[in-house]
C-alpha atoms as a PDB file:
ATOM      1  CA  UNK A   1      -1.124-121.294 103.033  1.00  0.00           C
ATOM      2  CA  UNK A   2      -1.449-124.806 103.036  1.00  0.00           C
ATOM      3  CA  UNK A   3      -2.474-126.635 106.933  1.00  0.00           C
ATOM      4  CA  UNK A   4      -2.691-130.121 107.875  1.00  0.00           C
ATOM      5  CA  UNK A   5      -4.629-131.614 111.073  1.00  0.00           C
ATOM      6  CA  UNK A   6      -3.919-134.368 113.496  1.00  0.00           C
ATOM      7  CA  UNK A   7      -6.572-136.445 115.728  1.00  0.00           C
ATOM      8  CA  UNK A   8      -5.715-137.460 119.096  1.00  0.00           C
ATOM      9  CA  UNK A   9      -7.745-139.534 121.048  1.00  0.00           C
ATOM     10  CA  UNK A  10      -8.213-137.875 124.761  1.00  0.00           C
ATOM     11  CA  UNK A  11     -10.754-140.253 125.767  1.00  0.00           C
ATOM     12  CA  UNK A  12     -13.042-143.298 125.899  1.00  0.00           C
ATOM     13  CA  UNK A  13     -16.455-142.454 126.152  1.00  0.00           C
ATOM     14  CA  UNK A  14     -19.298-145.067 126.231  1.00  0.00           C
ATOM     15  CA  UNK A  15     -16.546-147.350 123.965  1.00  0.00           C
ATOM     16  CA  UNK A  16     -16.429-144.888 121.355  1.00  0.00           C
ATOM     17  CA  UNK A  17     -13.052-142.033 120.921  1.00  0.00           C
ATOM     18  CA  UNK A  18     -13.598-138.600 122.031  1.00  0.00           C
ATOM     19  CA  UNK A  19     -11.058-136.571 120.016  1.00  0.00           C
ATOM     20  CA  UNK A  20      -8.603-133.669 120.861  1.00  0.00           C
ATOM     21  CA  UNK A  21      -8.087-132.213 116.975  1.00  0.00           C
ATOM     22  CA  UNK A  22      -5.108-129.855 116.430  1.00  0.00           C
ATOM     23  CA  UNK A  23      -4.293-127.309 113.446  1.00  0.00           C
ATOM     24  CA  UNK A  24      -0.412-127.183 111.622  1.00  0.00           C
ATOM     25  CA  UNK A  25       0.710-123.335 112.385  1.00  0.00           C
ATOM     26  CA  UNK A  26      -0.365-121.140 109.520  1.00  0.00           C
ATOM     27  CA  UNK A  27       3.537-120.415 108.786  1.00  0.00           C
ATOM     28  CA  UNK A  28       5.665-123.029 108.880  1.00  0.00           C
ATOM     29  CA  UNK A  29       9.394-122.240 108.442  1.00  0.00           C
ATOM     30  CA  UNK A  30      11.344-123.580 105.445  1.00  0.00           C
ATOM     31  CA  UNK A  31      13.834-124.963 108.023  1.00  0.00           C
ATOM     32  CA  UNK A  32      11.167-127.646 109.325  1.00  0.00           C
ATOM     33  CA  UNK A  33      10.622-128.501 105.989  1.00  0.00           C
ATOM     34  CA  UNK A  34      14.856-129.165 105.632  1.00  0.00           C
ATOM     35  CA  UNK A  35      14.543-131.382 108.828  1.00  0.00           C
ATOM     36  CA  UNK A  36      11.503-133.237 107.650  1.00  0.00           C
ATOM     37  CA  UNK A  37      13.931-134.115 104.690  1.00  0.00           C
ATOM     38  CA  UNK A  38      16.652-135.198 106.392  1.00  0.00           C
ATOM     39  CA  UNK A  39      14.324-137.042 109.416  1.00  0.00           C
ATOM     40  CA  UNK A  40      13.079-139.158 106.116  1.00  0.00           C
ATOM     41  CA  UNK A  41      16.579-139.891 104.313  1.00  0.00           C
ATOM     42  CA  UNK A  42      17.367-140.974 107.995  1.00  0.00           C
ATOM     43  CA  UNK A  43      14.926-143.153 108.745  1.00  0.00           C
ATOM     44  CA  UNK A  44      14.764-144.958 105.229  1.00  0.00           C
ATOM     45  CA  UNK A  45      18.731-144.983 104.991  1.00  0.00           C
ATOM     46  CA  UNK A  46      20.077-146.080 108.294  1.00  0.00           C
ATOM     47  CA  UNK A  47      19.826-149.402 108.904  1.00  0.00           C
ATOM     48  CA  UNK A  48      21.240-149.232 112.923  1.00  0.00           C
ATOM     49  CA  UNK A  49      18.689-147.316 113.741  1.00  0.00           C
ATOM     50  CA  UNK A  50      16.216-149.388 116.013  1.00  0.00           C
ATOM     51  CA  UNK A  51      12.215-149.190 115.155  1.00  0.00           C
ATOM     52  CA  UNK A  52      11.847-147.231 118.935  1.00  0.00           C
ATOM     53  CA  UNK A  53      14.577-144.901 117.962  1.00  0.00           C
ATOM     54  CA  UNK A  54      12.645-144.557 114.571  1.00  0.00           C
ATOM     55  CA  UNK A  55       9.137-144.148 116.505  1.00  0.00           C
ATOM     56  CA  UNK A  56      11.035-141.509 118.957  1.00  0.00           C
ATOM     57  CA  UNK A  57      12.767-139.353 115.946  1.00  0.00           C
ATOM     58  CA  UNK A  58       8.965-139.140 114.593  1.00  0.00           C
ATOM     59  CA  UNK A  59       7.365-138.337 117.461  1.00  0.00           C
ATOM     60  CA  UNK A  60       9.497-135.954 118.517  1.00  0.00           C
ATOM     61  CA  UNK A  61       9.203-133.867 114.784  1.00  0.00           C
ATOM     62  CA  UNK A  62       5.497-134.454 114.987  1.00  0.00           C
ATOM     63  CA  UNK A  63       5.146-132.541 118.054  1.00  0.00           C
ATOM     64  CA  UNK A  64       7.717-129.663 116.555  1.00  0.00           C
ATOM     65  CA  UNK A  65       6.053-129.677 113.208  1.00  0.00           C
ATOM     66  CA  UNK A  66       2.703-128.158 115.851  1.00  0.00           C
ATOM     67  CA  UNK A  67       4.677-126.118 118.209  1.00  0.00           C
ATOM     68  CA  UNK A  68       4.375-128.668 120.848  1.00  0.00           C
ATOM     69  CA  UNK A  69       0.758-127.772 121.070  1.00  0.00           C
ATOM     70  CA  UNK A  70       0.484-131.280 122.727  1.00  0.00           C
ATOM     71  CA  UNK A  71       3.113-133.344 124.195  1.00  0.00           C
ATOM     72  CA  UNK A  72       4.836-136.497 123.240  1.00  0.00           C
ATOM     73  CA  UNK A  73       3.405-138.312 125.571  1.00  0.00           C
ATOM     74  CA  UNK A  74      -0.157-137.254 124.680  1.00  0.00           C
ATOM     75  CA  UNK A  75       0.627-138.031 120.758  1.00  0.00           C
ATOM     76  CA  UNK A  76       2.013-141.638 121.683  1.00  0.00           C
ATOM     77  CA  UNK A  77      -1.403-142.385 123.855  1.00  0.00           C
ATOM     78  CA  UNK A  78      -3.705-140.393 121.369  1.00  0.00           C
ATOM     79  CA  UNK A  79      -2.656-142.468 118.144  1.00  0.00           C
ATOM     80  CA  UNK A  80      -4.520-145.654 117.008  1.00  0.00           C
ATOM     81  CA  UNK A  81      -1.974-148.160 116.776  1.00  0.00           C
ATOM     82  CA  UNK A  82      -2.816-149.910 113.905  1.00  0.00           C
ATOM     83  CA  UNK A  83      -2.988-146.592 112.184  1.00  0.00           C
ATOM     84  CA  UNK A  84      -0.405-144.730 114.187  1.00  0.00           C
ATOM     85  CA  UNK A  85       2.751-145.314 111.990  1.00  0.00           C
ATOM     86  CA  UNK A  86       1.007-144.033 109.117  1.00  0.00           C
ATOM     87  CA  UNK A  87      -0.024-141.197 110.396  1.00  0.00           C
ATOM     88  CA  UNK A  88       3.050-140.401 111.719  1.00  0.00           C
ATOM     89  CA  UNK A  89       4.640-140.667 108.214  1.00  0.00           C
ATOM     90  CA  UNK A  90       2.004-138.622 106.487  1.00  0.00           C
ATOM     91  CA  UNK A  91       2.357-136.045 109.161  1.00  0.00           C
ATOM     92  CA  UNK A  92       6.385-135.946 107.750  1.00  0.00           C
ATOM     93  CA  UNK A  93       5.391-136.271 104.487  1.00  0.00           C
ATOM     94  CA  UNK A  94       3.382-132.971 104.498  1.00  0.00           C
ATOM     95  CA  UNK A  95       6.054-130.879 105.961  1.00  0.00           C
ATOM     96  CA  UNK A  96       8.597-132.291 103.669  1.00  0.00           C
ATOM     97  CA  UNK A  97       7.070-132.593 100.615  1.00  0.00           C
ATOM     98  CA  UNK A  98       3.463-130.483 100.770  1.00  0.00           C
ATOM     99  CA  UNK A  99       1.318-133.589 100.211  1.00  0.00           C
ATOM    100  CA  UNK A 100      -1.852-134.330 101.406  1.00  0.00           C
ATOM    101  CA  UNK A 101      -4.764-137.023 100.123  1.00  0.00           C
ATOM    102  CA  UNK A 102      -7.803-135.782  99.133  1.00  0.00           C
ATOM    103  CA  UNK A 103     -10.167-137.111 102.165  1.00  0.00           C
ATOM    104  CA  UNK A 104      -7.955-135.116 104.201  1.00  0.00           C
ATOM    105  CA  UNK A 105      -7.954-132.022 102.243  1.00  0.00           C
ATOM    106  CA  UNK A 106     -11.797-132.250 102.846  1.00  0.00           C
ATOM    107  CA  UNK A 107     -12.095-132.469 106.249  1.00  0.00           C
ATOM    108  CA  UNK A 108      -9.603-130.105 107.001  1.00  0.00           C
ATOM    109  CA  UNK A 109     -12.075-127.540 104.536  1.00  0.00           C
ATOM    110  CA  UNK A 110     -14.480-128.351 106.821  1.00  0.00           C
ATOM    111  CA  UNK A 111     -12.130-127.052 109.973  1.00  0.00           C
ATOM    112  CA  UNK A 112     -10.801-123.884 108.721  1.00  0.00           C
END
């Protein structure tokens, strides 16, 4: 069954990011998938939707998508910001459409 990983940073140590690393669920319903869909044709088709609301509507399915094994809170201070909307998106992305780039396929070999 295919998995996917986020990084969260928990703290600063010495300048550098100490990380808090969690694992998808190794079953992930079909009806996650369906929201991850529709959170998607939401976000790229309604144009009244502010960028917070956007931000909050991700957030919120990123922490669903891992069983709230971290809170939103801790996923809004644990992103990178210059990297944090991607990452949000590519979190979505696997759910809805099963796709992951290759770096990440390798690291996550090297976790499970």
């Amino acid at each position: 069954m295919k998995r996917n990983f986020i990084k969260l940073v928990k703290e600063m140590k010495d300048d550098k990011p100490v990380f808090d690393t969690f694992l998808t669920p190794t079953f992930i319903p079909f009806k996650k998938m369906y929201e991850a869909v529709d959170l998607m044709d939401e976000l790229q088709n309604n144009d009244k939707l502010s960028e917070k609301q956007a931000f909050d509507m991700m957030f919120d399915m990123v922490v669903d998508i891992y069983n709230k094994q971290f809170t939103k809170e801790q996923l809004m201070n644990g992103l990178h910001a210059p990297d944090a909307v991607q990452e949000l998106q590519s979190q979505i992305a696997f759910i809805a459409e099963g796709h992951m780039d290759e770096q990440r396929k390798n690291e996550l070999a090297k976790m499970v």
